[in-house]
C-alpha atoms as a PDB file:
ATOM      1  CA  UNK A   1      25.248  30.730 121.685  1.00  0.00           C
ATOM      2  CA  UNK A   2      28.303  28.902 122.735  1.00  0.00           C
ATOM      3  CA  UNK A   3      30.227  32.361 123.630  1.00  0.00           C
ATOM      4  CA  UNK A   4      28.975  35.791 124.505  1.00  0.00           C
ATOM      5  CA  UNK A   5      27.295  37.827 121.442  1.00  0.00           C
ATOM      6  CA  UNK A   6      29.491  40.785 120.737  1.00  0.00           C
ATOM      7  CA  UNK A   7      28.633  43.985 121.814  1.00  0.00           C
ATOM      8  CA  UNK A   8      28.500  46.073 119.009  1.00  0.00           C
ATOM      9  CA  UNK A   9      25.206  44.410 117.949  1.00  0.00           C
ATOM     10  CA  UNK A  10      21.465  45.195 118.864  1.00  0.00           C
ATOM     11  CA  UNK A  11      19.839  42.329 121.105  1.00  0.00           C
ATOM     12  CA  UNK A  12      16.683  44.372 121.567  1.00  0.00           C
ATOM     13  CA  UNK A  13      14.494  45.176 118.043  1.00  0.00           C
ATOM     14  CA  UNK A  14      13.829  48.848 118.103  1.00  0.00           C
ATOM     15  CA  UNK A  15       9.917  49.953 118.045  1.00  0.00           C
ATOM     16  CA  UNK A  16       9.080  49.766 113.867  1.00  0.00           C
ATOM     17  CA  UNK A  17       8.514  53.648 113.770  1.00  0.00           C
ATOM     18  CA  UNK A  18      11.752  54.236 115.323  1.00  0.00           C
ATOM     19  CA  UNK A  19      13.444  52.035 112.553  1.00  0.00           C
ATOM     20  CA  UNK A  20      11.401  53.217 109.697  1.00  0.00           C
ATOM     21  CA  UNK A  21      12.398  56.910 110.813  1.00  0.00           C
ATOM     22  CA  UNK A  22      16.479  55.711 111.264  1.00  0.00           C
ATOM     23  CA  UNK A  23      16.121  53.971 107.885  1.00  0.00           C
ATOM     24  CA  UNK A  24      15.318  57.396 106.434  1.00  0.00           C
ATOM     25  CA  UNK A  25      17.807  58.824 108.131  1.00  0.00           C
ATOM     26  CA  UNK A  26      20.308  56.922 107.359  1.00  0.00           C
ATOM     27  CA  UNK A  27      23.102  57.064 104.011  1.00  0.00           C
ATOM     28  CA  UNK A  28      21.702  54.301 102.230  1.00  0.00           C
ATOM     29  CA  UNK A  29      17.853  55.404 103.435  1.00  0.00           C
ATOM     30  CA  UNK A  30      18.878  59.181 101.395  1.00  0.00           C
ATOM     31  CA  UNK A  31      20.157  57.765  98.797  1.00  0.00           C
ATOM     32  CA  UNK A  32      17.519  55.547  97.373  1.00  0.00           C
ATOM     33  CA  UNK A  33      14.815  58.073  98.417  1.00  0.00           C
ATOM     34  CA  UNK A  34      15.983  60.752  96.928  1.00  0.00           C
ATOM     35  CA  UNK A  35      15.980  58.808  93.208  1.00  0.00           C
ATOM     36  CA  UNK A  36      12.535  57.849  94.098  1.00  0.00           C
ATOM     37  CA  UNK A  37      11.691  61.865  94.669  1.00  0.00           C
ATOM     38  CA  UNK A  38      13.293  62.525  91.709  1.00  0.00           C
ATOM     39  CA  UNK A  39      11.755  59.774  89.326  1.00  0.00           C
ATOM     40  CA  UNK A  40       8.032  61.082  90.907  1.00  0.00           C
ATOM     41  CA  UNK A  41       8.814  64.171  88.767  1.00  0.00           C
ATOM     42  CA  UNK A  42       6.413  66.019  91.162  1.00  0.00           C
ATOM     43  CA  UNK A  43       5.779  69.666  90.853  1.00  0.00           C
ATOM     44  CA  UNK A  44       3.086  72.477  92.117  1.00  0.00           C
ATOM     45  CA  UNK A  45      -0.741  71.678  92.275  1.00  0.00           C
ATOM     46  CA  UNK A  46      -0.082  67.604  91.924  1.00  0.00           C
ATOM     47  CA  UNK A  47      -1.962  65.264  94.070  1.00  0.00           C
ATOM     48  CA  UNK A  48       0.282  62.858  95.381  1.00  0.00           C
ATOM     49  CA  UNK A  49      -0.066  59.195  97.439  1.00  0.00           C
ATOM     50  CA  UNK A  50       2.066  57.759  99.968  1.00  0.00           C
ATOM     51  CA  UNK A  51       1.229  54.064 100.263  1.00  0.00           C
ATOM     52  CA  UNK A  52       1.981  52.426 103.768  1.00  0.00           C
ATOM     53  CA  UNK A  53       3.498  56.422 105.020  1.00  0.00           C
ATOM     54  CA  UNK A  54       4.706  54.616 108.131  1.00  0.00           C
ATOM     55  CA  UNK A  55       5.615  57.425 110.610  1.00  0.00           C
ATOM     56  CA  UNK A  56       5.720  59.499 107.761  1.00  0.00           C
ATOM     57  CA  UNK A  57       9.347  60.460 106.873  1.00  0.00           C
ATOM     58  CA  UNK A  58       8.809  61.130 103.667  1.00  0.00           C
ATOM     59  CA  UNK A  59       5.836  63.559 103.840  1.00  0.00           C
ATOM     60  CA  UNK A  60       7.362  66.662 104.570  1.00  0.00           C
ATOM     61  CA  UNK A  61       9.991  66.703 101.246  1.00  0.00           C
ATOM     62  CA  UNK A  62       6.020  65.430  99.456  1.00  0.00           C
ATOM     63  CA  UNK A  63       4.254  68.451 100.806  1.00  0.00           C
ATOM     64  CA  UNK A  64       7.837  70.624  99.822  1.00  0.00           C
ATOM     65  CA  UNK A  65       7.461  69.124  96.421  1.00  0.00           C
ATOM     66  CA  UNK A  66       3.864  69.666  95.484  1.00  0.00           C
ATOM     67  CA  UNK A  67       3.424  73.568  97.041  1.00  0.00           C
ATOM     68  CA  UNK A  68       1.847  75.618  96.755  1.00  0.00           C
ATOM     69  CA  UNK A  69      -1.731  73.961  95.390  1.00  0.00           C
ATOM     70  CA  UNK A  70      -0.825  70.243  95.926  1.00  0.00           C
ATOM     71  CA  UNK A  71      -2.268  67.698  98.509  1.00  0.00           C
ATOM     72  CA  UNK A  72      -0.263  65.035  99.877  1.00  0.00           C
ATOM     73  CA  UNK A  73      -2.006  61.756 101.111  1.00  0.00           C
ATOM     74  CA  UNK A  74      -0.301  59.359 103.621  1.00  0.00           C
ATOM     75  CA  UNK A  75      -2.580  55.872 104.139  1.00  0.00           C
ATOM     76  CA  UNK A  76      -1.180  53.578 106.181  1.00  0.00           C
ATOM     77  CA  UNK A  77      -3.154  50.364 108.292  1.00  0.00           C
ATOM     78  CA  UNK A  78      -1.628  50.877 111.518  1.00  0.00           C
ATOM     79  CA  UNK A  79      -2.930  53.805 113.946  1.00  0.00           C
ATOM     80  CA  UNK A  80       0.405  53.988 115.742  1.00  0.00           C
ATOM     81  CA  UNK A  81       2.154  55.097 112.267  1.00  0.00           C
ATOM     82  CA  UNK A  82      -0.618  57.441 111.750  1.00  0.00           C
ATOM     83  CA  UNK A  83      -0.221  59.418 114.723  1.00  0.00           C
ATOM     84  CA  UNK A  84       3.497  59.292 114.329  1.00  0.00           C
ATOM     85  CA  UNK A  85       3.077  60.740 110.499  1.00  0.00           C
ATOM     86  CA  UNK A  86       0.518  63.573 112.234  1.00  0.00           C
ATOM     87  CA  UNK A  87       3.030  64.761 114.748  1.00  0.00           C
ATOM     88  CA  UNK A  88       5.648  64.943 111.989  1.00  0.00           C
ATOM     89  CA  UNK A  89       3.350  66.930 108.862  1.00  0.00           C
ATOM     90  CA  UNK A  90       0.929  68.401 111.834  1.00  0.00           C
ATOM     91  CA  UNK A  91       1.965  71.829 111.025  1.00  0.00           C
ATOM     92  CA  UNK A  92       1.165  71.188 107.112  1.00  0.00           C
ATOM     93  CA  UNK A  93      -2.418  71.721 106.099  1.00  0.00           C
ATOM     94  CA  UNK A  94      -1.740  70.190 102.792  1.00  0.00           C
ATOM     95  CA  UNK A  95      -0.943  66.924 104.120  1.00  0.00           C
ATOM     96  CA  UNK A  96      -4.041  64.580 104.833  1.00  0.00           C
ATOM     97  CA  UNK A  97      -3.607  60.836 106.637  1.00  0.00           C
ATOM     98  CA  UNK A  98      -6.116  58.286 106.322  1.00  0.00           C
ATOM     99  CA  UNK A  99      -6.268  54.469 107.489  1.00  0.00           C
ATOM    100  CA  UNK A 100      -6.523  51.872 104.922  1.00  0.00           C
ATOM    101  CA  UNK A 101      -4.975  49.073 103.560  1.00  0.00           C
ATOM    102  CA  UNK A 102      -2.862  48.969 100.117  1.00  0.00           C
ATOM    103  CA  UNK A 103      -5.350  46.146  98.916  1.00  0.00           C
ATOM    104  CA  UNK A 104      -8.328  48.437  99.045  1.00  0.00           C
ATOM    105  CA  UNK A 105      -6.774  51.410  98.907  1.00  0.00           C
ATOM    106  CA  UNK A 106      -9.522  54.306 100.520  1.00  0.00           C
ATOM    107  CA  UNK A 107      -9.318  56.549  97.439  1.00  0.00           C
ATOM    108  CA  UNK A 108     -11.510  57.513  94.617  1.00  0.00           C
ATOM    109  CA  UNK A 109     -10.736  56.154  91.058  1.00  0.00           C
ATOM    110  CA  UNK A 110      -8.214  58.446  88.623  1.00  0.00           C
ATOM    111  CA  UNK A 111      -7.776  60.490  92.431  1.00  0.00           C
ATOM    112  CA  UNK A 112      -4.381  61.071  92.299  1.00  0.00           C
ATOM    113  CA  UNK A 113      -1.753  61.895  89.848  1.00  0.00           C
ATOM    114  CA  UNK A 114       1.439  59.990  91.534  1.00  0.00           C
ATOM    115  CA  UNK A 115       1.776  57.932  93.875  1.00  0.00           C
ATOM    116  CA  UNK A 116       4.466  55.864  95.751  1.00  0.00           C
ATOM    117  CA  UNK A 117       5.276  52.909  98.097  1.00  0.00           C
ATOM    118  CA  UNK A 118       8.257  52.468  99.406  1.00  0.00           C
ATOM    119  CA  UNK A 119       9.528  48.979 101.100  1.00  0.00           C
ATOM    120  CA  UNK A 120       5.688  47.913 101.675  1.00  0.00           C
ATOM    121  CA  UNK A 121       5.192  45.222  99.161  1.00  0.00           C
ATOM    122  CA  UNK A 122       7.778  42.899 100.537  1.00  0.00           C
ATOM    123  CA  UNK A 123       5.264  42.384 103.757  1.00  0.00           C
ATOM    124  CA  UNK A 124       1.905  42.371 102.208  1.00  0.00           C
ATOM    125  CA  UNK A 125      -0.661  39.514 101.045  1.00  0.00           C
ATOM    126  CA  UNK A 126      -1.257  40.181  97.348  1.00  0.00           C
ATOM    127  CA  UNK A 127       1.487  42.249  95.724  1.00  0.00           C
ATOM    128  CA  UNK A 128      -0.857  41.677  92.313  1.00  0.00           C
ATOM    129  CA  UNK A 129      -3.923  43.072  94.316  1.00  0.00           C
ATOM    130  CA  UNK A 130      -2.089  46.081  95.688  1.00  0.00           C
ATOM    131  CA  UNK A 131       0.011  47.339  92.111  1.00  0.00           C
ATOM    132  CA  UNK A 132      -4.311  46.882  90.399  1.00  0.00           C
ATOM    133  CA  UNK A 133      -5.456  49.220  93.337  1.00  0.00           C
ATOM    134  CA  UNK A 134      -2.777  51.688  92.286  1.00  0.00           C
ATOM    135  CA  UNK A 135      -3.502  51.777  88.349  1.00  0.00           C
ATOM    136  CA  UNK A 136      -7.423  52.245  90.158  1.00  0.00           C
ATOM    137  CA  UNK A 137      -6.203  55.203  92.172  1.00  0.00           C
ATOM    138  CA  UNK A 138      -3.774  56.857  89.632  1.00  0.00           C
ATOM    139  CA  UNK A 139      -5.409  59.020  86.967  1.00  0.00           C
ATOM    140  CA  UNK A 140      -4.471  58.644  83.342  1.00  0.00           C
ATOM    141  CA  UNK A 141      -1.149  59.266  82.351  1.00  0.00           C
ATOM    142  CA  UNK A 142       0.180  59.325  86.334  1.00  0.00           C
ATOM    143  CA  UNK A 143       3.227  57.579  87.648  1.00  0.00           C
ATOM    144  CA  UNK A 144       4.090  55.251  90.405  1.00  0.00           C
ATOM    145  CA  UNK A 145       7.309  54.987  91.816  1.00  0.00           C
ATOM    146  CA  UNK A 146       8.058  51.699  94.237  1.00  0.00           C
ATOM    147  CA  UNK A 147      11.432  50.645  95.716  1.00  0.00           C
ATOM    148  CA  UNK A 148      11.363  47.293  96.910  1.00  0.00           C
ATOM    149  CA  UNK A 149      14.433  45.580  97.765  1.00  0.00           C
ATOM    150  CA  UNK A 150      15.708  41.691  96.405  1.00  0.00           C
ATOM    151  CA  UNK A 151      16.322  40.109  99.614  1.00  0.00           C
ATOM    152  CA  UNK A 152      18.321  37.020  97.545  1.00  0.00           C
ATOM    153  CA  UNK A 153      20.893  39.599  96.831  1.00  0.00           C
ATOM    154  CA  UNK A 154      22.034  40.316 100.382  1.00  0.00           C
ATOM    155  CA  UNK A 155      25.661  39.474 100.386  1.00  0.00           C
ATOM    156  CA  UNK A 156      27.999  39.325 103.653  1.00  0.00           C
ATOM    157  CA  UNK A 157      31.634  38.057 103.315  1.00  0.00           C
ATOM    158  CA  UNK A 158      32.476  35.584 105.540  1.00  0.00           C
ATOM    159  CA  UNK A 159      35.506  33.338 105.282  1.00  0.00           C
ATOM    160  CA  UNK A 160      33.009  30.329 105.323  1.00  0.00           C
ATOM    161  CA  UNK A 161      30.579  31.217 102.690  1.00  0.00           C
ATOM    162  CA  UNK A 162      27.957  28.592 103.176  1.00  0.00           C
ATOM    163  CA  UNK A 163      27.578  30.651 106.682  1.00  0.00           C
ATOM    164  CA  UNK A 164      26.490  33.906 104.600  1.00  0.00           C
ATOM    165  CA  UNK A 165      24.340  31.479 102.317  1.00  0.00           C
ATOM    166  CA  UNK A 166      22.528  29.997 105.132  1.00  0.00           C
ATOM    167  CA  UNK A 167      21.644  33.223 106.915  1.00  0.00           C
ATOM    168  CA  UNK A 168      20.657  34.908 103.427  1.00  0.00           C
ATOM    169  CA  UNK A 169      18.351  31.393 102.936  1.00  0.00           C
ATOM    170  CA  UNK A 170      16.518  31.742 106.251  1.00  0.00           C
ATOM    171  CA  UNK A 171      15.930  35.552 105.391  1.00  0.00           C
ATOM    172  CA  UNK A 172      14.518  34.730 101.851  1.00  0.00           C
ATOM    173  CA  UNK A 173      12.505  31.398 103.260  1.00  0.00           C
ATOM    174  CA  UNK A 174      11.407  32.132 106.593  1.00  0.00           C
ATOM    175  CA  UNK A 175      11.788  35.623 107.549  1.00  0.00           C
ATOM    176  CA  UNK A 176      10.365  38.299 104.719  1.00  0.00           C
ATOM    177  CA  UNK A 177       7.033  37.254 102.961  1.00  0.00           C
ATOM    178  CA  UNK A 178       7.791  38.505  99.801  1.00  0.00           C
ATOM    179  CA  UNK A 179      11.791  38.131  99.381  1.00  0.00           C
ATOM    180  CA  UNK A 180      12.269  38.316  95.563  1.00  0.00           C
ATOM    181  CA  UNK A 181       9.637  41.578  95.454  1.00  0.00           C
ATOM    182  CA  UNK A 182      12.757  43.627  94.242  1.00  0.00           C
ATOM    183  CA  UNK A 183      12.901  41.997  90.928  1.00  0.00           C
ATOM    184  CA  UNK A 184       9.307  40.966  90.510  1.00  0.00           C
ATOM    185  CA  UNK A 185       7.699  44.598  90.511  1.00  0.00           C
ATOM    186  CA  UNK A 186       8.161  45.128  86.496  1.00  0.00           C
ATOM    187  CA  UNK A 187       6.336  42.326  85.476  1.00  0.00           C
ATOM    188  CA  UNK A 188       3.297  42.927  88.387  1.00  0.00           C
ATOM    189  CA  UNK A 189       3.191  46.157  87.289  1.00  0.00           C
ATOM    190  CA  UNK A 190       2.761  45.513  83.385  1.00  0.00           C
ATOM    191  CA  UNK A 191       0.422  42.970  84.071  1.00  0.00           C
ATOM    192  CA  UNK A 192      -1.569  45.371  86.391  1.00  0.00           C
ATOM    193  CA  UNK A 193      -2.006  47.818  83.147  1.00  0.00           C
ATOM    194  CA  UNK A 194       1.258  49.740  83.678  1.00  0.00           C
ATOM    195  CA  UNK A 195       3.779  51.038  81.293  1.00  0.00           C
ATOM    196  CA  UNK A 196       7.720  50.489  83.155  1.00  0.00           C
ATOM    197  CA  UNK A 197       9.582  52.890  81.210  1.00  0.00           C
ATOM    198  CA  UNK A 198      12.573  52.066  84.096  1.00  0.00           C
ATOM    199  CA  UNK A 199      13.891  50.204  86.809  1.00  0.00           C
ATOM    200  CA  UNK A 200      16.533  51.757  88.651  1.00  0.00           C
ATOM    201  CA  UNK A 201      18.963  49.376  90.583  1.00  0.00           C
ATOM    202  CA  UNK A 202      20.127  50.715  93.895  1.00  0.00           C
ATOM    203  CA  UNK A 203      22.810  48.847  95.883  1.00  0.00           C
ATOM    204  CA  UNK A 204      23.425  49.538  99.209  1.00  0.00           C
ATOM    205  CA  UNK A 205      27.025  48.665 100.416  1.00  0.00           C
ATOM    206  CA  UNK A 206      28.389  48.337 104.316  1.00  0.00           C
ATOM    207  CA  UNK A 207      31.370  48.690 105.627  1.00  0.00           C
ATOM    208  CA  UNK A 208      30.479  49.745 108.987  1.00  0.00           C
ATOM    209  CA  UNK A 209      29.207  46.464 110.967  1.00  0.00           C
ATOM    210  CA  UNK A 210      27.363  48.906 113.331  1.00  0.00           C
ATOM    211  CA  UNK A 211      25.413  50.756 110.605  1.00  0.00           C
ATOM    212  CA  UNK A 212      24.615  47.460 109.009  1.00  0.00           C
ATOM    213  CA  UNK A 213      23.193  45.711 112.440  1.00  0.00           C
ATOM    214  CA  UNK A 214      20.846  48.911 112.530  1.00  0.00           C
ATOM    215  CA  UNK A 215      19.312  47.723 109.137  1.00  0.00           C
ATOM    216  CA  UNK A 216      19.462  44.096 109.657  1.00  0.00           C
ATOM    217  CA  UNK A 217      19.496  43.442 112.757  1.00  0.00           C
ATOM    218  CA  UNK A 218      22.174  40.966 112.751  1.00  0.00           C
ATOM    219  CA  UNK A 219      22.219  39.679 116.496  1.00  0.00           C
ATOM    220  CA  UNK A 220      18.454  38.800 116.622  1.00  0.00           C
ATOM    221  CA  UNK A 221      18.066  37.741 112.974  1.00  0.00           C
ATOM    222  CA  UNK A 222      20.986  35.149 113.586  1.00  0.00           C
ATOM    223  CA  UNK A 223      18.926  34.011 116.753  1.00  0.00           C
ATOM    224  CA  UNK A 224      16.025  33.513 114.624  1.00  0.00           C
ATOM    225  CA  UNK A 225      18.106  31.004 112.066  1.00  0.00           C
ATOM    226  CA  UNK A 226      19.501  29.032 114.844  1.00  0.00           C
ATOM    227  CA  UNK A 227      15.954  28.352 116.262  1.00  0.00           C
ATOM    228  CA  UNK A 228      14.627  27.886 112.257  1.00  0.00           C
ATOM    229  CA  UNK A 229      17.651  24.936 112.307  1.00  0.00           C
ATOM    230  CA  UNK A 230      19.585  27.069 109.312  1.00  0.00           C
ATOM    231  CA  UNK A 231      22.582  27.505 111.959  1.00  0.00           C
ATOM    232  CA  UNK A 232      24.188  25.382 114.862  1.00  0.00           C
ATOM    233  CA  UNK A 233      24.888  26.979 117.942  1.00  0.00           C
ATOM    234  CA  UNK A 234      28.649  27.213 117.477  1.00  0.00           C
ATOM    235  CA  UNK A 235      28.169  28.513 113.353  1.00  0.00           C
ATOM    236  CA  UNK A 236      26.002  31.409 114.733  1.00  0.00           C
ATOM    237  CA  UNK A 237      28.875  32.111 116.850  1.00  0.00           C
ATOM    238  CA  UNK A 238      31.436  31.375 114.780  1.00  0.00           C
ATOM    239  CA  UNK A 239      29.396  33.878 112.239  1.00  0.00           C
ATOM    240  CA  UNK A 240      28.924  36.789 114.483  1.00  0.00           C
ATOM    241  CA  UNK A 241      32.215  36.918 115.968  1.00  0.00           C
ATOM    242  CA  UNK A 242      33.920  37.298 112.806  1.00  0.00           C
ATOM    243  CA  UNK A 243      31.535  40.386 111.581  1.00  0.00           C
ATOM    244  CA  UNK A 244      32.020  41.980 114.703  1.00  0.00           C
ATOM    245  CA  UNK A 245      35.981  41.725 114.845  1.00  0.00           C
ATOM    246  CA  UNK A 246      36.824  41.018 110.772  1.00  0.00           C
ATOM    247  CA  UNK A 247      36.766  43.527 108.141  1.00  0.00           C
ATOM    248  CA  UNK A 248      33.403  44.070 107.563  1.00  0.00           C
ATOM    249  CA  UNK A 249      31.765  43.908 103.979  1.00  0.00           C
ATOM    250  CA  UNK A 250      27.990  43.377 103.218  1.00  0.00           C
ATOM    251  CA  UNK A 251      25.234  45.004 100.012  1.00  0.00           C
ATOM    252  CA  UNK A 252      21.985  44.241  99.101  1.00  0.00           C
ATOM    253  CA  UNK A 253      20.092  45.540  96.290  1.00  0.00           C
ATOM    254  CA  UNK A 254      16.935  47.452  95.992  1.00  0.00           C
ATOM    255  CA  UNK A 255      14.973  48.622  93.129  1.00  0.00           C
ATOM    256  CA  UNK A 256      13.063  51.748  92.283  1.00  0.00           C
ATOM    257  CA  UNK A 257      10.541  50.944  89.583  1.00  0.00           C
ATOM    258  CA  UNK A 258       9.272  53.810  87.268  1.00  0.00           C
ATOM    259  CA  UNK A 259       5.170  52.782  86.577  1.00  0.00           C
ATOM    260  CA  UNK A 260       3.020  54.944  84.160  1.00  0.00           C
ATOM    261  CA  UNK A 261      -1.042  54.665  84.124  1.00  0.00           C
END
């Protein structure tokens, strides 16, 4: 950069469970999870999957959810995650982890009677494959509840909007695999064999530039575009400087989609 990065951003990207777990935490994190607990309509005795459980911060209100009589089953692919969700749900018999990919998800058929996934799609291979293992997994008449965000709607003001445009662009092209997920997951669902009876827009606004860096990294993602030729030097300067000493203003949009088997 052609002046020192301000201070108020991250320069170091914090270890994924330690974001996932912050994410949760966090007022935006609540908010959307807590319509996606709701729209589960869970209750006592359900079997219920959480697809890519991460370090497992949504378990314990699961396991709350479903007792007594319920089971609660975390898969995630990486071992790390898993041992992170078993420290958090250890003292909860009714919680069970498992490895396994969402593409071949390790589950019966008709094994469960809800399931979830919650910001997973936007990394994987197949979204397509993934929603067809959870209409295999789901027994008739269950419900899956997603949230996926539309990474085209991240907005930051800026008074040079072609700035904002550019670093939303490199995001969308070069940085999340599967961007436009957000607004995608009705129609992949219906053609997996679902029913969408709703899709539940949830936009997350910033006013803190702080809070915001902790969810998009703003420092480091900037970096990224400059190196990806999206920003000059002195425009990735010229960018962060202003949302580290302007009024600050960004939202982006994410989705919880209602699915019935």
């Amino acid at each position: 950069m052609t002046s020192p990065v301000p201070s108020v951003f991250e320069t170091s990207r914090p270890a994924s469970a330690d974001y996932l777990t912050r994410l949760a935490a966090s007022d935006a994190g609540r908010d959307y999870k807590g319509r996606m607990l709701d729209a589960l309509e869970l209750r006592a005795g359900l079997t219920v999957l959480d697809a890519g459980c991460g370090p497992g911060a949504d378990l314990p209100a699961l396991a709350e959810a479903v007792a007594p009589g319920g089971t609660v089953i975390g898969v995630d692919r990486d071992q790390a995650m898993l041992d992170a969700a078993a420290a958090r749900g250890a003292a909860r018999s009714c919680v069970e982890l498992r490895r396994g990919d969402v593409h071949a998800l390790p589950l019966d058929d008709a094994a469960v009677d809800r399931a979830r996934t919650d910001r997973v799609l936007q990394h994987v291979d197949d979204p397509a494959r993934a929603l067809a293992e959870f209409h295999r997994v789901l027994r008739p008449g269950g419900r899956l509840v997603m949230a996926e965000p539309d990474w085209d709607t991240l907005v930051v003001d800026h008074p040079d909007p072609a700035l904002s445009r550019a670093y939303t662009r490199h995001i969308t092209e070069r940085v999340i695999r599967n961007a436009t997920i957000g607004r995608q997951l009705a129609r992949l669902a219906t053609d997996a064999g679902f029913r969408v009876p709703e899709v539940i827009p949830a936009t997350q606004v910033f006013r803190d530039v702080r809070a915001a860096d902790r969810v998009f990294g703003f420092e480091r993602t900037t970096r990224r575009a400059v190196e990806a030729g999206y920003l000059t030097e002195d425009q990735a300067a010229e960018w962060l400087h202003h949302l580290a000493d302007g009024p600050f203003f960004a939202s982006a949009t994410l989705y919880v989609v209602v699915a019935e088997a």
